[in-house]
PDB file of N, CA and C in Angstrom:
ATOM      1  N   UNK A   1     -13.426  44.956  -2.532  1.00  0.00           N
ATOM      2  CA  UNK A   1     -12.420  43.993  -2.142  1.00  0.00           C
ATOM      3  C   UNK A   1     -13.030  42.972  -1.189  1.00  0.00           C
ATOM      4  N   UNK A   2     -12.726  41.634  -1.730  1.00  0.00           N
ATOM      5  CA  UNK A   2     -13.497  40.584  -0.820  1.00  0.00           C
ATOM      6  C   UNK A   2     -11.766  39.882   0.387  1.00  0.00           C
ATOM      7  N   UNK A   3     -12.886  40.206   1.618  1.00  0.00           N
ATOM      8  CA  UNK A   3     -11.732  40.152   2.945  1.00  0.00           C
ATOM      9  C   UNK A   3     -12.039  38.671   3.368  1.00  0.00           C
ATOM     10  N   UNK A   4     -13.118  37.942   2.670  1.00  0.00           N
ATOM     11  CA  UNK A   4     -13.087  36.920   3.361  1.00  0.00           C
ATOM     12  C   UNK A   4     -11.888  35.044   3.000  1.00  0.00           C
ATOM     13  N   UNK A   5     -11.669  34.550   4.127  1.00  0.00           N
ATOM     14  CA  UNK A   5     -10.995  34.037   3.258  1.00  0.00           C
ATOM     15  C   UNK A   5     -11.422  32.472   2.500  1.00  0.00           C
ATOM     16  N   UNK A   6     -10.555  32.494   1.876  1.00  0.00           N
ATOM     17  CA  UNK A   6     -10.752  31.224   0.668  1.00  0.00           C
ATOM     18  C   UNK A   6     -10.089  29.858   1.239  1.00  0.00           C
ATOM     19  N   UNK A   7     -11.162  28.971   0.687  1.00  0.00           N
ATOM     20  CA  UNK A   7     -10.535  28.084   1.155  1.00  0.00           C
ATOM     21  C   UNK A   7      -9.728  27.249   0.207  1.00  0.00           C
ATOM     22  N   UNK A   8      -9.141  26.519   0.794  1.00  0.00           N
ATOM     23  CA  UNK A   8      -7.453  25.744  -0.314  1.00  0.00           C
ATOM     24  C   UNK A   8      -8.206  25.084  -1.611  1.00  0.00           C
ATOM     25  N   UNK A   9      -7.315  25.009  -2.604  1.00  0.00           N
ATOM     26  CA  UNK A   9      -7.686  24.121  -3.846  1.00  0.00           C
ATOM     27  C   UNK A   9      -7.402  22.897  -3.671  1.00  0.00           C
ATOM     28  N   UNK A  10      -7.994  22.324  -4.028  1.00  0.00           N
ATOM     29  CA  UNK A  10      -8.240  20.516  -3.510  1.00  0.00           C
ATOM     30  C   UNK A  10      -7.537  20.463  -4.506  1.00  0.00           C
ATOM     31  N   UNK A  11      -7.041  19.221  -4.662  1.00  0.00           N
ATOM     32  CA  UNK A  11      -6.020  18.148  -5.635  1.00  0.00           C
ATOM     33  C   UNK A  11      -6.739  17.945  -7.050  1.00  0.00           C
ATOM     34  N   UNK A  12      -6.453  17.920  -8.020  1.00  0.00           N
ATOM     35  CA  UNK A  12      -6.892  18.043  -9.146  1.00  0.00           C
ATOM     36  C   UNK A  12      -7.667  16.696  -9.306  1.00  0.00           C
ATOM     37  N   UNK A  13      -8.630  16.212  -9.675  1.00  0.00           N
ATOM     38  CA  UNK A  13      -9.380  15.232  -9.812  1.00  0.00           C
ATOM     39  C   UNK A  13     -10.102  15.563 -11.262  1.00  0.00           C
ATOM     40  N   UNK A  14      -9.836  14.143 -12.093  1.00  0.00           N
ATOM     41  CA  UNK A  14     -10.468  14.186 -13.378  1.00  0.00           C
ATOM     42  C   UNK A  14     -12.142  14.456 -13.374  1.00  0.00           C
ATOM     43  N   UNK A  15     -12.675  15.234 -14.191  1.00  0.00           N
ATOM     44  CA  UNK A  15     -13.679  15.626 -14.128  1.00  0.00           C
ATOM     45  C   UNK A  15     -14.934  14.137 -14.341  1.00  0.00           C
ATOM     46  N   UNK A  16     -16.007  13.835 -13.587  1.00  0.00           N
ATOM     47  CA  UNK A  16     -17.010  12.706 -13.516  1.00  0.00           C
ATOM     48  C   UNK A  16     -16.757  11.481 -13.372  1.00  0.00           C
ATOM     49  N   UNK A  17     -15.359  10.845 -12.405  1.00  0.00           N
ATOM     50  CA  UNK A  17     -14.480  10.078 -12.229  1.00  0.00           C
ATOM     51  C   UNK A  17     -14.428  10.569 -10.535  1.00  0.00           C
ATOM     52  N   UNK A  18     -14.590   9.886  -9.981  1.00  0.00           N
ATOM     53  CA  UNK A  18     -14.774   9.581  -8.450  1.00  0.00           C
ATOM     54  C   UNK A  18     -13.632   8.374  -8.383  1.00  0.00           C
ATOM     55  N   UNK A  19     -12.729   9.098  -7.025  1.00  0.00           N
ATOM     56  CA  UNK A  19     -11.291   8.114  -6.576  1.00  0.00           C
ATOM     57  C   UNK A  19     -12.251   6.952  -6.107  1.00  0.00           C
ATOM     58  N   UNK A  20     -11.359   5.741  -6.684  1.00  0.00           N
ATOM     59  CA  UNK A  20     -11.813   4.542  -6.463  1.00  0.00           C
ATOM     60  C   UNK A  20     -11.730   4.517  -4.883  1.00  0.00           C
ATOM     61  N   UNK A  21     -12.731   3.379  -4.238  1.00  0.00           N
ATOM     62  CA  UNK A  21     -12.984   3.385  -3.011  1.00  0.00           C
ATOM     63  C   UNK A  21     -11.871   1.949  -2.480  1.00  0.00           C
ATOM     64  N   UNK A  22     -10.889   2.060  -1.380  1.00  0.00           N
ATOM     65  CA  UNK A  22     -10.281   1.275  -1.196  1.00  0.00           C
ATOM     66  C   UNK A  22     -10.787  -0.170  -0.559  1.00  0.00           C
ATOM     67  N   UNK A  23     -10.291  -1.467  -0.973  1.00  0.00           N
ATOM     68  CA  UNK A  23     -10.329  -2.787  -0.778  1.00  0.00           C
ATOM     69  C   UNK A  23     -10.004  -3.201   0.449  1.00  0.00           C
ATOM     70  N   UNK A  24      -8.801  -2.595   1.034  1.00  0.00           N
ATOM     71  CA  UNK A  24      -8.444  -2.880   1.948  1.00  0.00           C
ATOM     72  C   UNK A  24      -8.370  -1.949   2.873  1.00  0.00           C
ATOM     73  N   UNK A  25      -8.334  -1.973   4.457  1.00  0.00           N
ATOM     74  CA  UNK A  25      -8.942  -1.317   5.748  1.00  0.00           C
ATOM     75  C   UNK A  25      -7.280  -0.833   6.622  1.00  0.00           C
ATOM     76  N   UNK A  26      -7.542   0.050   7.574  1.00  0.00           N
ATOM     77  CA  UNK A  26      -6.471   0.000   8.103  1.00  0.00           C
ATOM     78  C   UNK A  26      -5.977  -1.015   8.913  1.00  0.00           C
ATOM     79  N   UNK A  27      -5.291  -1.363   9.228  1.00  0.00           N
ATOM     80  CA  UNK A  27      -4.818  -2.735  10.648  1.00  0.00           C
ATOM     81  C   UNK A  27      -5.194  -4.015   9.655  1.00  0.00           C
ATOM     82  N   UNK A  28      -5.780  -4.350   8.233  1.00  0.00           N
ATOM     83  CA  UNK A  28      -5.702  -5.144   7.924  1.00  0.00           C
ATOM     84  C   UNK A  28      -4.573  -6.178   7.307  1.00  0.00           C
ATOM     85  N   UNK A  29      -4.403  -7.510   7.328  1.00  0.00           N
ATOM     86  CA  UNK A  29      -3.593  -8.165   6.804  1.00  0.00           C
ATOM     87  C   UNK A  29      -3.694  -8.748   5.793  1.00  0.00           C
ATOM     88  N   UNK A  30      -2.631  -8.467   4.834  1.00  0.00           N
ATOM     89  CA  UNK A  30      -2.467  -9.119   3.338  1.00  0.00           C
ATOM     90  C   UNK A  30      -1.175 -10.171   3.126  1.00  0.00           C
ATOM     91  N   UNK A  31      -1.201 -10.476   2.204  1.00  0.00           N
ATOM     92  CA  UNK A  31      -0.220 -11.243   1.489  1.00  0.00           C
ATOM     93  C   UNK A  31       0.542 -10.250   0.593  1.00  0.00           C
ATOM     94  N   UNK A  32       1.753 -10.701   0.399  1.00  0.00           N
ATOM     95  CA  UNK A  32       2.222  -9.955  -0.823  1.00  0.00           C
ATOM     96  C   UNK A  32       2.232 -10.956  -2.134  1.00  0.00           C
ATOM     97  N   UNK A  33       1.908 -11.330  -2.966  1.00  0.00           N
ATOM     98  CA  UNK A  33       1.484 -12.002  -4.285  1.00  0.00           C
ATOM     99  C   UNK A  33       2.886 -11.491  -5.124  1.00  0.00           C
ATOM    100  N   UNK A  34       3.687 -11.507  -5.107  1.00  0.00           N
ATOM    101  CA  UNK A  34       5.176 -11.250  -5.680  1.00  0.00           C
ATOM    102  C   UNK A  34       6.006 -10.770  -4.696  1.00  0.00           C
ATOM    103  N   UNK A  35       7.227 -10.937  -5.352  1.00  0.00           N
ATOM    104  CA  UNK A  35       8.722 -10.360  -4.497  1.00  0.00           C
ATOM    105  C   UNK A  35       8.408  -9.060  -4.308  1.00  0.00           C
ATOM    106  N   UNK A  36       8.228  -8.063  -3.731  1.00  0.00           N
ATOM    107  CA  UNK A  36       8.377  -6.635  -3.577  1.00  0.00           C
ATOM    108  C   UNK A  36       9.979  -6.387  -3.579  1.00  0.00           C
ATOM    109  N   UNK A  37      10.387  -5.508  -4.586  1.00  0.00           N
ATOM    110  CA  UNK A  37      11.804  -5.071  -4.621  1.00  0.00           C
ATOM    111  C   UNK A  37      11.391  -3.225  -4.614  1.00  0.00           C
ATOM    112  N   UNK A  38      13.063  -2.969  -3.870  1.00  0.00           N
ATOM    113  CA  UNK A  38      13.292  -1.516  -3.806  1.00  0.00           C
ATOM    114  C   UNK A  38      13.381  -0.816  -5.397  1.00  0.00           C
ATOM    115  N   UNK A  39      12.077   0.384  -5.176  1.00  0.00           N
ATOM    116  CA  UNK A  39      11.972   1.016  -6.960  1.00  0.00           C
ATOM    117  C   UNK A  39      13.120   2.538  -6.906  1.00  0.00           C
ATOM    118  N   UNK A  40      13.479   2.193  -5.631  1.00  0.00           N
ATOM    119  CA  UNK A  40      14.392   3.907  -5.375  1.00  0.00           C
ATOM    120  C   UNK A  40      13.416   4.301  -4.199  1.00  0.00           C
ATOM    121  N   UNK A  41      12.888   3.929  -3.147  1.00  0.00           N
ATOM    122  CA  UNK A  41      11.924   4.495  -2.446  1.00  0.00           C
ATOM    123  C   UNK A  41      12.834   4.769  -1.051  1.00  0.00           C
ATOM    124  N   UNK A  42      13.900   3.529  -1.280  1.00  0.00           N
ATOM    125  CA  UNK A  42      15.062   3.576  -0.001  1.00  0.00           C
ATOM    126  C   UNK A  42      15.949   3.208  -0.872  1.00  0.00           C
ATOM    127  N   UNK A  43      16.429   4.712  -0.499  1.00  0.00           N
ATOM    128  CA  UNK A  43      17.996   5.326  -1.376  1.00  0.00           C
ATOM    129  C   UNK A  43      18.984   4.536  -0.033  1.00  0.00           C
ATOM    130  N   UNK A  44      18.701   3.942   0.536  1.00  0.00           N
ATOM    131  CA  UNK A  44      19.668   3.072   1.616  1.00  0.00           C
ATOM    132  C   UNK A  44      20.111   1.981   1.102  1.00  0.00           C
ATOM    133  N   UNK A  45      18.949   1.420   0.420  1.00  0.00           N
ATOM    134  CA  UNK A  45      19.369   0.027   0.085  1.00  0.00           C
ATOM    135  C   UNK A  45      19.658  -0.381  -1.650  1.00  0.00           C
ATOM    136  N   UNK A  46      20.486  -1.105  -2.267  1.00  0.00           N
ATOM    137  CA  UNK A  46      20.461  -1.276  -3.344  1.00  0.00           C
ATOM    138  C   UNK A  46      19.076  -1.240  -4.044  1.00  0.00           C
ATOM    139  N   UNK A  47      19.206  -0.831  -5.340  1.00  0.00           N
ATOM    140  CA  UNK A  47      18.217  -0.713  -6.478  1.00  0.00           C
ATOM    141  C   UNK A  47      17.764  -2.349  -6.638  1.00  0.00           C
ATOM    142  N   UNK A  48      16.665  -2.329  -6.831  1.00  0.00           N
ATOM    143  CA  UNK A  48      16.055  -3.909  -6.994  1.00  0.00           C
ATOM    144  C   UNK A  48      16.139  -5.015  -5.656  1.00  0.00           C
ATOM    145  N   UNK A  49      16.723  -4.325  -4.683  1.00  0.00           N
ATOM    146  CA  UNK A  49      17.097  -4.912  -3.660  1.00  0.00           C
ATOM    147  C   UNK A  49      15.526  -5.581  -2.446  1.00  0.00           C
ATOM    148  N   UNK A  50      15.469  -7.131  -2.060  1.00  0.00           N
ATOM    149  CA  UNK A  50      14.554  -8.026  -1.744  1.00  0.00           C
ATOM    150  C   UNK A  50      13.554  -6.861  -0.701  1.00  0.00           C
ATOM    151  N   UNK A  51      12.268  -6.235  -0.559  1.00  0.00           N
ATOM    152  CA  UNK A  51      11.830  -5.541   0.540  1.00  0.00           C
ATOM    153  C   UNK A  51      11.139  -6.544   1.642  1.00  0.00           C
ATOM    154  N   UNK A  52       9.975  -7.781   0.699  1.00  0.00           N
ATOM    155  CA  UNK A  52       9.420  -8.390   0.973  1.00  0.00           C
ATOM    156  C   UNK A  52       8.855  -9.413   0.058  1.00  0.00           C
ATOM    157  N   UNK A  53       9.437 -10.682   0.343  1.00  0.00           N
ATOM    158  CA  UNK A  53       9.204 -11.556  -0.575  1.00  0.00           C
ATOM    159  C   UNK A  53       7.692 -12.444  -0.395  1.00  0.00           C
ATOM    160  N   UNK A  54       7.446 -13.036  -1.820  1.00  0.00           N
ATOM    161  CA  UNK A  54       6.021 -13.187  -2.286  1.00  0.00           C
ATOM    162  C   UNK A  54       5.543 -14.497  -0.574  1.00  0.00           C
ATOM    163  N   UNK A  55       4.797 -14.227  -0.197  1.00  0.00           N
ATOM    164  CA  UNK A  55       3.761 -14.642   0.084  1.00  0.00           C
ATOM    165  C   UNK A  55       4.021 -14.492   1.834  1.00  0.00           C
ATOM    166  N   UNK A  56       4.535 -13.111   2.014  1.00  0.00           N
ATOM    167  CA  UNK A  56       4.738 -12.440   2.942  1.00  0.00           C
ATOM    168  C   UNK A  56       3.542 -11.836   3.323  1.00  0.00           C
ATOM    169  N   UNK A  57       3.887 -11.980   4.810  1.00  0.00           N
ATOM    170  CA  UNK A  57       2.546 -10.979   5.907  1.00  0.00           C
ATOM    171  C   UNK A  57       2.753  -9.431   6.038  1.00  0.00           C
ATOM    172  N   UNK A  58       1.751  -8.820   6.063  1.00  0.00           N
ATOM    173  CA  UNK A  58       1.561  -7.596   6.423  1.00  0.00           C
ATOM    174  C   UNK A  58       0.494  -7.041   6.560  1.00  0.00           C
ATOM    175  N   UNK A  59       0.822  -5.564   7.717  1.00  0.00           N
ATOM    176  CA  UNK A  59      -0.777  -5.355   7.844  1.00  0.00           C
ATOM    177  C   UNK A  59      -0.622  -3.945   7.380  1.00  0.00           C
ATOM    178  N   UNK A  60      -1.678  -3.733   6.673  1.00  0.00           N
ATOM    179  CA  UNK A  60      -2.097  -2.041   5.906  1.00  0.00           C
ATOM    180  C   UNK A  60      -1.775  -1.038   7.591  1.00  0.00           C
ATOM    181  N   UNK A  61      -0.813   0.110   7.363  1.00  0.00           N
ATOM    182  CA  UNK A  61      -1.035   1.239   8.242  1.00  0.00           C
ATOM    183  C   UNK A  61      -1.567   2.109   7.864  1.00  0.00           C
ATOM    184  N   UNK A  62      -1.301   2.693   6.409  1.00  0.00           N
ATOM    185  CA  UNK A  62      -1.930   3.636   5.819  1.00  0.00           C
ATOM    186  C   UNK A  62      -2.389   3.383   4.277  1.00  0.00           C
ATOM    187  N   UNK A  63      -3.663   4.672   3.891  1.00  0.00           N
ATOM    188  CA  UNK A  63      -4.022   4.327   3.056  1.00  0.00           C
ATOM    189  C   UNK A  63      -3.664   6.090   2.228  1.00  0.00           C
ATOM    190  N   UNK A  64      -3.301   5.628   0.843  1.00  0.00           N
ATOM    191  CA  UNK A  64      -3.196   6.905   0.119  1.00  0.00           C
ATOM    192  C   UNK A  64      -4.469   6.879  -1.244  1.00  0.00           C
ATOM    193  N   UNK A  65      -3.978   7.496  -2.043  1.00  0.00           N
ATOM    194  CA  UNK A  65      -4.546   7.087  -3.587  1.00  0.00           C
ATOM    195  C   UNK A  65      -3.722   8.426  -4.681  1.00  0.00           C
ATOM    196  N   UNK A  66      -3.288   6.956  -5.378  1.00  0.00           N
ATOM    197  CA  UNK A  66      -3.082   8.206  -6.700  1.00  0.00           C
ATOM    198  C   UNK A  66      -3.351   8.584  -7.611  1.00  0.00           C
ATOM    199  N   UNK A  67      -3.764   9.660  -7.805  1.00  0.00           N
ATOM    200  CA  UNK A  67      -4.272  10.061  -8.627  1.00  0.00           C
ATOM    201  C   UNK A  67      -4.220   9.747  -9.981  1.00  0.00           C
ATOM    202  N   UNK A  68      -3.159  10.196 -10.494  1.00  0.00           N
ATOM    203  CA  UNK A  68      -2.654   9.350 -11.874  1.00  0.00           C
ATOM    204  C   UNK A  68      -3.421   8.136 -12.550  1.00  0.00           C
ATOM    205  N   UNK A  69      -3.444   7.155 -11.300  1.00  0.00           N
ATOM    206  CA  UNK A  69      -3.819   5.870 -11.816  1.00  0.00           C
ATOM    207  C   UNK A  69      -5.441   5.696 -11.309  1.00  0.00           C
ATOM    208  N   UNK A  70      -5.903   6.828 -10.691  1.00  0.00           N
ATOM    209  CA  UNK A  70      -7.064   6.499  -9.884  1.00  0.00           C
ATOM    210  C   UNK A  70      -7.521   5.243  -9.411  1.00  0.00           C
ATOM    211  N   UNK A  71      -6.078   5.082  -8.417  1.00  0.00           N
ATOM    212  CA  UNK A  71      -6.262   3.639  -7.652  1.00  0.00           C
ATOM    213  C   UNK A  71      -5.708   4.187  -6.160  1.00  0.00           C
ATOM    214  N   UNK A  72      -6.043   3.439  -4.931  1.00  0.00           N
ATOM    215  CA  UNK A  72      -5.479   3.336  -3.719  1.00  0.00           C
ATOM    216  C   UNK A  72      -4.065   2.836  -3.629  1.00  0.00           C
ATOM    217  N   UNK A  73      -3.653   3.501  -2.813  1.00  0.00           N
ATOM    218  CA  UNK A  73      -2.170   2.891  -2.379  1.00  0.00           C
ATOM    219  C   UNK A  73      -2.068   2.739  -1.126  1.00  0.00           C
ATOM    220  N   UNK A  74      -1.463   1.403  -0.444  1.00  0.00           N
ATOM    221  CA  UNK A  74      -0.886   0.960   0.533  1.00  0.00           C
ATOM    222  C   UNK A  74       0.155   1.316   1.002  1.00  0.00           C
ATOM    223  N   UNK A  75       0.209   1.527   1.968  1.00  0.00           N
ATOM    224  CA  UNK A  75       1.244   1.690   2.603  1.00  0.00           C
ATOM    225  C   UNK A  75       1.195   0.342   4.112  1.00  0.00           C
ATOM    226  N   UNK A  76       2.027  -0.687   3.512  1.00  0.00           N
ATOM    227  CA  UNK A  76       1.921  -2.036   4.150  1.00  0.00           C
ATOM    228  C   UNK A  76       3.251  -2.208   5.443  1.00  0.00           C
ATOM    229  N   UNK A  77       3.167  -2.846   6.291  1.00  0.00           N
ATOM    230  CA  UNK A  77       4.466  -2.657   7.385  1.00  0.00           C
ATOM    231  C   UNK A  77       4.336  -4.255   7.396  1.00  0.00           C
ATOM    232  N   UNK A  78       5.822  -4.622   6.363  1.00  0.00           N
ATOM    233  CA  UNK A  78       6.152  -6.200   6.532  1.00  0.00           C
ATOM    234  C   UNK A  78       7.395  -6.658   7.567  1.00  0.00           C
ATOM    235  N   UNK A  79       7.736  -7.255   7.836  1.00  0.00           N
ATOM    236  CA  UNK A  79       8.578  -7.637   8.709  1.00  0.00           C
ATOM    237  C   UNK A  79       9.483  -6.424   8.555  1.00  0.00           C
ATOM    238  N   UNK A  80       9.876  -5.003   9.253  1.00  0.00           N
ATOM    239  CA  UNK A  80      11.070  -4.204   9.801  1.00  0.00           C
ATOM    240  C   UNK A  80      10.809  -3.295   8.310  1.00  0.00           C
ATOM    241  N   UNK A  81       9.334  -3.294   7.358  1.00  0.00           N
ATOM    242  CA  UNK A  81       9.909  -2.363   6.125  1.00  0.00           C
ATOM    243  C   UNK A  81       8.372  -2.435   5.578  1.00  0.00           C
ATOM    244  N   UNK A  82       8.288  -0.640   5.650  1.00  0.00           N
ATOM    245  CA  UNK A  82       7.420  -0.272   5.290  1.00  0.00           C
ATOM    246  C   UNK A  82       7.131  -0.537   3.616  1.00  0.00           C
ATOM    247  N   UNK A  83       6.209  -1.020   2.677  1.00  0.00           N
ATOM    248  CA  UNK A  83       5.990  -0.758   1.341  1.00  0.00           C
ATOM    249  C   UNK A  83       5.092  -0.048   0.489  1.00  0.00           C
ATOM    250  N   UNK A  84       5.202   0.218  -0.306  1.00  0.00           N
ATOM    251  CA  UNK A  84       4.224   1.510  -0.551  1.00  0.00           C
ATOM    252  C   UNK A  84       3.499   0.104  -1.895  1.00  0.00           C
ATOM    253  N   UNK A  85       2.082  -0.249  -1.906  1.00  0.00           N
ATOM    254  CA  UNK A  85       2.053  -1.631  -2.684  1.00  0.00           C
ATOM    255  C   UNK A  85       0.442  -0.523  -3.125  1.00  0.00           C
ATOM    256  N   UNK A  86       0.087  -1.461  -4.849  1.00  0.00           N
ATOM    257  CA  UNK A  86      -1.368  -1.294  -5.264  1.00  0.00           C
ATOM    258  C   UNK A  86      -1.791  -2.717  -4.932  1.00  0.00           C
ATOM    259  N   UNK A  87      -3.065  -2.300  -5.080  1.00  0.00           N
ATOM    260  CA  UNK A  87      -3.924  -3.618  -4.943  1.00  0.00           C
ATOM    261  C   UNK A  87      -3.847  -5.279  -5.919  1.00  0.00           C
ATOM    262  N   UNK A  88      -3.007  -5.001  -6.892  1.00  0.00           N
ATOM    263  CA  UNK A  88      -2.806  -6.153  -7.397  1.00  0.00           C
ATOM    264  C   UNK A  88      -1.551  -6.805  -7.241  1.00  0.00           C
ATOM    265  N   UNK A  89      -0.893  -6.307  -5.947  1.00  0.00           N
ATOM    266  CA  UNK A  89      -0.152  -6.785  -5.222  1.00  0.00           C
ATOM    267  C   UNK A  89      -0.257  -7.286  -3.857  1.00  0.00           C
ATOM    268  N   UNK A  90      -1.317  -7.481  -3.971  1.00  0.00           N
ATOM    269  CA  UNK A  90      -1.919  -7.997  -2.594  1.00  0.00           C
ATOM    270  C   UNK A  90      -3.191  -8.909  -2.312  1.00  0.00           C
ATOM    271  N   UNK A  91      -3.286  -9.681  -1.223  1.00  0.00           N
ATOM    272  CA  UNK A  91      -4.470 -10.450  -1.125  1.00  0.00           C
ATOM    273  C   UNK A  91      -4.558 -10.555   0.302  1.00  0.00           C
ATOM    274  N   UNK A  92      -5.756 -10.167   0.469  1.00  0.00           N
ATOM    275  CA  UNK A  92      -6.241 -10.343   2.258  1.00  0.00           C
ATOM    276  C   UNK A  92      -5.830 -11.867   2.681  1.00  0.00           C
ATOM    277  N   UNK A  93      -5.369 -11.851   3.653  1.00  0.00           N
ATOM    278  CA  UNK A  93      -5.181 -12.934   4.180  1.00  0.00           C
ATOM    279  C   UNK A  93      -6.435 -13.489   5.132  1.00  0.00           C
ATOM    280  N   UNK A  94      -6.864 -15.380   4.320  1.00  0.00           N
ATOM    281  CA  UNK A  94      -7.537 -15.521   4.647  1.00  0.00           C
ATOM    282  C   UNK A  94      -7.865 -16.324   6.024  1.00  0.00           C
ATOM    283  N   UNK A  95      -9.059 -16.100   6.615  1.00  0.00           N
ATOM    284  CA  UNK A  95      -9.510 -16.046   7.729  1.00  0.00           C
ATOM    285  C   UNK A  95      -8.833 -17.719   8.323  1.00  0.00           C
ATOM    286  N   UNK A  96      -8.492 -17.679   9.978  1.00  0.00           N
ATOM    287  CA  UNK A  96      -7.600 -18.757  10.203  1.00  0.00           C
ATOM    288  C   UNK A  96      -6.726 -19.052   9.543  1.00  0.00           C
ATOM    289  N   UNK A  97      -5.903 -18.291   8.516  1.00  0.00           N
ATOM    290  CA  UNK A  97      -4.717 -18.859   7.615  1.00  0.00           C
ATOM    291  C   UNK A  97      -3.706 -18.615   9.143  1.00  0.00           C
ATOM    292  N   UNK A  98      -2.748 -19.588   8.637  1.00  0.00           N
ATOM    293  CA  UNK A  98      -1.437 -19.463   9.573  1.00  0.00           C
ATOM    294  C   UNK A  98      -0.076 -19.552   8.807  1.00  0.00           C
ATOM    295  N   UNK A  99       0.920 -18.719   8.716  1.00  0.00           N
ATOM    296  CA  UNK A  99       1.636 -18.517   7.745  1.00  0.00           C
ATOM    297  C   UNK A  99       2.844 -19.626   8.168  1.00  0.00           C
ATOM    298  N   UNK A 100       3.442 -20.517   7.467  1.00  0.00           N
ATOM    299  CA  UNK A 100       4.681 -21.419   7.707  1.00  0.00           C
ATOM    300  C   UNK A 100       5.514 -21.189   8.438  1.00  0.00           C
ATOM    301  N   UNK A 101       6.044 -21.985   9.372  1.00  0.00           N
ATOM    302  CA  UNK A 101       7.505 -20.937  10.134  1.00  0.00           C
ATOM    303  C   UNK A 101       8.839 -21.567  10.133  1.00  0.00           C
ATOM    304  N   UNK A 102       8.422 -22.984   9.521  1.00  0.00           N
ATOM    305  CA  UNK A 102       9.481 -23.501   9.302  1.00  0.00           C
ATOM    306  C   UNK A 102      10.177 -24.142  10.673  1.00  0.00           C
ATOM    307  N   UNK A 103       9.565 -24.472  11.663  1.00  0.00           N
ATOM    308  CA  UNK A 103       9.516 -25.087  12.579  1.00  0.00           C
ATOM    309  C   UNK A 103       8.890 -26.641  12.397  1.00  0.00           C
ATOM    310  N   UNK A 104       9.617 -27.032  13.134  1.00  0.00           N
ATOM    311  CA  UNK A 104       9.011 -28.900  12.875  1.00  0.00           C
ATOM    312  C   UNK A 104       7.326 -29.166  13.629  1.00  0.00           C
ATOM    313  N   UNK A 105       6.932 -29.487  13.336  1.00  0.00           N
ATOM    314  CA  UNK A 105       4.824 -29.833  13.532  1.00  0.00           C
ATOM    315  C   UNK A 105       4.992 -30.901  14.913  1.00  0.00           C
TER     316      UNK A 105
END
């Protein structure tokens, strides 16, 4: 009888396929490149309902990846609402950009 112990089973990963390496960093800032609408993620707010509209600021807090798609996932904090976004929903925001405020110049 073996007393020693085992260690946990890691997450299933397709065999000779390495999780893609993420684009974007933590504390970094993106754009959102479309409307982000609610997919059911906040059972608070209506279905399809506005989260963050296209060419909105945000900065990456966390980073996931899913498996499924063997891509990274964002987890972005836009004005008061977290989004869970892939990378072709997003674009680093570029260096000295300053976003509109709709204030007179």
């Amino acid at each position: 009888m073996n007393t020693a112990a085992t260690a946990p089973t890691p997450a299933p990963v397709l065999p000779g396929i390495e999780p893609r390496a993420p684009a974007y960093a933590w504390g970094q800032h993106v754009v959102a490149l479309d409307d982000l609408v609610n997919d059911g993620s906040y059972p608070d707010r209506p279905a399809d309902a506005l989260l963050a509209a296209r060419g909105s600021v945000g900065e990456v807090v966390n980073i996931g990846h899913a498996p499924d798609l063997n891509e990274p996932v964002y987890l972005v904090q836009f004005d008061g609402c977290v989004v869970g976004c892939l990378e072709i929903e997003l674009l680093p925001v570029p260096h000295g950009w300053q976003p509109e405020t709709g204030g007179s110049v």
